[in-house]
N, C-alpha and C. Protein backbone atom coordinates (compact mmCIF):
# COMPACT_ATOMS: atom_id res chain seq x y z
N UNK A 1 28.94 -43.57 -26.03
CA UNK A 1 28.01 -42.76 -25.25
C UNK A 1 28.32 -41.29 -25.47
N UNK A 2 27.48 -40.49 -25.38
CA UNK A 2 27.51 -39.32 -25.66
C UNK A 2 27.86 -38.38 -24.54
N UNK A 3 29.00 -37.52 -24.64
CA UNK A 3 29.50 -37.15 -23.50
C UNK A 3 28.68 -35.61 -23.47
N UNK A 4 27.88 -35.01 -24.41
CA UNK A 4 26.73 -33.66 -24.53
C UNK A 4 26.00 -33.72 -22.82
N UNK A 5 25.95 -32.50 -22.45
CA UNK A 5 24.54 -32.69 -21.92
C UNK A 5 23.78 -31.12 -22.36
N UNK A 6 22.65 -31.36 -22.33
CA UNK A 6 21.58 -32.87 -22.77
C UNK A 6 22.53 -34.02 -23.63
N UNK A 7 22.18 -35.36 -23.35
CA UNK A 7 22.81 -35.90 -24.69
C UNK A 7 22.09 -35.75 -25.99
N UNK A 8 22.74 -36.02 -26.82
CA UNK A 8 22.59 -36.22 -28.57
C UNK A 8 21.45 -36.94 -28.64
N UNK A 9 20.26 -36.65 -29.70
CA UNK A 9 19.69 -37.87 -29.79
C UNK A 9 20.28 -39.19 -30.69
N UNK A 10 19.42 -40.45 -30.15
CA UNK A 10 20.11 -41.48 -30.52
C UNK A 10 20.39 -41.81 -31.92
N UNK A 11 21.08 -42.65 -32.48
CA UNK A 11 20.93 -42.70 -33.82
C UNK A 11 19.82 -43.12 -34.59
N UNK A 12 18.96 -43.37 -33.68
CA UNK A 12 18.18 -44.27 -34.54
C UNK A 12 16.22 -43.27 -34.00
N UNK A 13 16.84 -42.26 -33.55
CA UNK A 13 15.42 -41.47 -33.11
C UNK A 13 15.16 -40.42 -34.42
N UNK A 14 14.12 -40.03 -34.62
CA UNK A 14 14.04 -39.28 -36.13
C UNK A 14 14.62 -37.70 -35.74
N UNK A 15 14.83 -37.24 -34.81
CA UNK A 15 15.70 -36.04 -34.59
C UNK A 15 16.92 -36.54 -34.46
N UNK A 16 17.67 -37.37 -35.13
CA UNK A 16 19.04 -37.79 -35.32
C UNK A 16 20.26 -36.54 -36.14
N UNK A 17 19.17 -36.05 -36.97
CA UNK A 17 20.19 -34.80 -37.01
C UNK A 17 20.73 -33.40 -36.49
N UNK A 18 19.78 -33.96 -34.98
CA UNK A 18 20.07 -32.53 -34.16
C UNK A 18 21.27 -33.48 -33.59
N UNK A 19 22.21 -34.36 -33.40
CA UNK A 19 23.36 -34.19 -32.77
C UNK A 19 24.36 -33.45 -33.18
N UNK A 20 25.58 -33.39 -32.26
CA UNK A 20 26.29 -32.44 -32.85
C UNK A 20 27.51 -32.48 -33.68
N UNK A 21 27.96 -32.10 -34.47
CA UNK A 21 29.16 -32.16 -35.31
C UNK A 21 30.50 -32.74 -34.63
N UNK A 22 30.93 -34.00 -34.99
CA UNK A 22 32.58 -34.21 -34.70
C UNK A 22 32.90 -34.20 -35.46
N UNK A 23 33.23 -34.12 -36.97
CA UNK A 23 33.95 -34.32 -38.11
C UNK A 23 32.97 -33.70 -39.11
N UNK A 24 34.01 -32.79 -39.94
CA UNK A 24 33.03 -31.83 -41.02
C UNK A 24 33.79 -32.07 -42.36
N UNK A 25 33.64 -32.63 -43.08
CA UNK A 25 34.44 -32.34 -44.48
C UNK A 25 33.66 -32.03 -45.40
N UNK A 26 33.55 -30.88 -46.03
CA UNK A 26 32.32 -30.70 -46.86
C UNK A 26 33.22 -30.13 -47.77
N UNK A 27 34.65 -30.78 -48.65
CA UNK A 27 35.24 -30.82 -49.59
C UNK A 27 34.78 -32.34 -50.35
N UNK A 28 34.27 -33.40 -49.22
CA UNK A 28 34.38 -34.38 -48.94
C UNK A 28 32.16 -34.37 -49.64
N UNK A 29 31.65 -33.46 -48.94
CA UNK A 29 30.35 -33.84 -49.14
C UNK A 29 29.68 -34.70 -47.85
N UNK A 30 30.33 -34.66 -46.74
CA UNK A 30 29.52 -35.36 -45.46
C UNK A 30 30.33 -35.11 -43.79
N UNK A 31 29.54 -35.35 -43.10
CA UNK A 31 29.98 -34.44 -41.68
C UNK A 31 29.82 -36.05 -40.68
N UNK A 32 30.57 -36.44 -39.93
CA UNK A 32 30.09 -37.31 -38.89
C UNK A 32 29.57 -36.73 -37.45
N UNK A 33 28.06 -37.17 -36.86
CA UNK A 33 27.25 -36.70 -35.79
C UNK A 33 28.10 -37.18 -34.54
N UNK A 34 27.84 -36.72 -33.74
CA UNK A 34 28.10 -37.79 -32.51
C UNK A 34 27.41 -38.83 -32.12
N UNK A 35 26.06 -39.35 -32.70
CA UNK A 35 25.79 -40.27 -32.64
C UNK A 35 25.93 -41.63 -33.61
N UNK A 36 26.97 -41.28 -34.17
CA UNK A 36 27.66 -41.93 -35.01
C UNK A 36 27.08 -42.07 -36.72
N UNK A 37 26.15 -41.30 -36.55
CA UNK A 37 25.72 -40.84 -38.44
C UNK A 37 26.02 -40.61 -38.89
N UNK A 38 26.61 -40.46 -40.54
CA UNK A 38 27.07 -39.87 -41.27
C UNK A 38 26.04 -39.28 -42.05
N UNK A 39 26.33 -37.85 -41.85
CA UNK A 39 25.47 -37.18 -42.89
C UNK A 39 26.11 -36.61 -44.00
N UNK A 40 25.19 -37.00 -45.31
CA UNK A 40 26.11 -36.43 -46.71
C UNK A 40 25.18 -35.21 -46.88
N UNK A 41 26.26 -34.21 -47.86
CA UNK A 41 25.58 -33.16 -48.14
C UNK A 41 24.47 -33.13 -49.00
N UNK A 42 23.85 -34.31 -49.31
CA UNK A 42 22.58 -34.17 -50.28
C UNK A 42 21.33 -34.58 -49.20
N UNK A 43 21.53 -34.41 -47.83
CA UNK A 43 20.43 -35.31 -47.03
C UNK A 43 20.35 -36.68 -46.89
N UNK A 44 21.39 -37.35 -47.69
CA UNK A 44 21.41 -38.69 -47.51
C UNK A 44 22.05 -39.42 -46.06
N UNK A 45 21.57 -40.58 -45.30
CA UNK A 45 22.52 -40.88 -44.09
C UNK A 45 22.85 -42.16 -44.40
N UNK A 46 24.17 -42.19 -43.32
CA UNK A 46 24.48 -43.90 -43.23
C UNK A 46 24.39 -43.99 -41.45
N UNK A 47 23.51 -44.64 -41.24
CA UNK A 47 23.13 -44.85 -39.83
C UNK A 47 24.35 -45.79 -39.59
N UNK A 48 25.13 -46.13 -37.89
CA UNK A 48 25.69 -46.80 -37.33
C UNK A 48 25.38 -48.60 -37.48
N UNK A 49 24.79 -49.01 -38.09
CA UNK A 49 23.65 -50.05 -37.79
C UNK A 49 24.03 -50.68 -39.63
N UNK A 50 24.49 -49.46 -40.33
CA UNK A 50 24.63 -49.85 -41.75
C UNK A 50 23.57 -49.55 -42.83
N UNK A 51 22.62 -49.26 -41.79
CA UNK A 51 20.58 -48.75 -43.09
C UNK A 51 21.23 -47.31 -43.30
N UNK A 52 20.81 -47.24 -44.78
CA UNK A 52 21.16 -45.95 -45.40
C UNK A 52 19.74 -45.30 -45.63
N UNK A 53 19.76 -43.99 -45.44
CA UNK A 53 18.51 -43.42 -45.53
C UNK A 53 18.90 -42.53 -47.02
N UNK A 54 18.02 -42.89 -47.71
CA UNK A 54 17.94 -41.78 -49.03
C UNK A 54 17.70 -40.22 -48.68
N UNK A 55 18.73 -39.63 -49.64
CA UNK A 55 18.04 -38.10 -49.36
C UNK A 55 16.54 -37.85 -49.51
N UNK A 56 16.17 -36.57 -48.59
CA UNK A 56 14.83 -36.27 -48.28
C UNK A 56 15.07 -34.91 -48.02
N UNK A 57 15.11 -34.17 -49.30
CA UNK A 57 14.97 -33.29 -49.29
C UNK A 57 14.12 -32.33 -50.00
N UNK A 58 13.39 -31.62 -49.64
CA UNK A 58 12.15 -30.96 -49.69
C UNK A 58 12.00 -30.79 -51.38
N UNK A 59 10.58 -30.99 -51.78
CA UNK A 59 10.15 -30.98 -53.57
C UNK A 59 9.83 -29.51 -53.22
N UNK A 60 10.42 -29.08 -54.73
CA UNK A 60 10.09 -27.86 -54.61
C UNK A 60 8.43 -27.52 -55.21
N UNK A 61 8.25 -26.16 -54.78
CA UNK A 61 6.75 -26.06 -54.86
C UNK A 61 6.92 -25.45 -56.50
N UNK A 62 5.76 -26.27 -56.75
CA UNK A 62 5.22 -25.80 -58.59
C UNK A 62 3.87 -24.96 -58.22
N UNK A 63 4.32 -23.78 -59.00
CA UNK A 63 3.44 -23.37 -59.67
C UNK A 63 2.92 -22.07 -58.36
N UNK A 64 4.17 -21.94 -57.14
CA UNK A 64 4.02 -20.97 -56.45
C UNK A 64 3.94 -19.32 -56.67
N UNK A 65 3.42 -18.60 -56.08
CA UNK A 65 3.71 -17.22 -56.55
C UNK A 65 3.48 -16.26 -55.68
């Protein structure tokens, strides 16, 4: 349980990456949430539950100016 208040959202709500940082290793390439996510530095997650979410991170725009 999440001792935040407000609490963290849950792991499994799509604002899962607004919880907050307990563990940062970004020698490492990933940070653990307090809602027990692991987030890697490419956008990729490993939810508590074991479903891995592929990175999703933004296509860049072609042909902007």
């Amino acid at each position: 349980m999440c001792p935040h208040d407000p609490a963290c959202p849950d792991a499994e709500a799509p604002d899962r990456e607004a919880a907050r940082t307990l563990a940062c290793h970004p020698e490492q390439g990933w940070s653990l949430l307090c809602n027990g996510v692991v987030l890697f530095e490419d956008t990729g997650e490993l939810l508590p539950s074991g479903t891995v979410i592929a990175p999703h991170r933004p296509d860049p725009l072609v042909g902007a100016a």
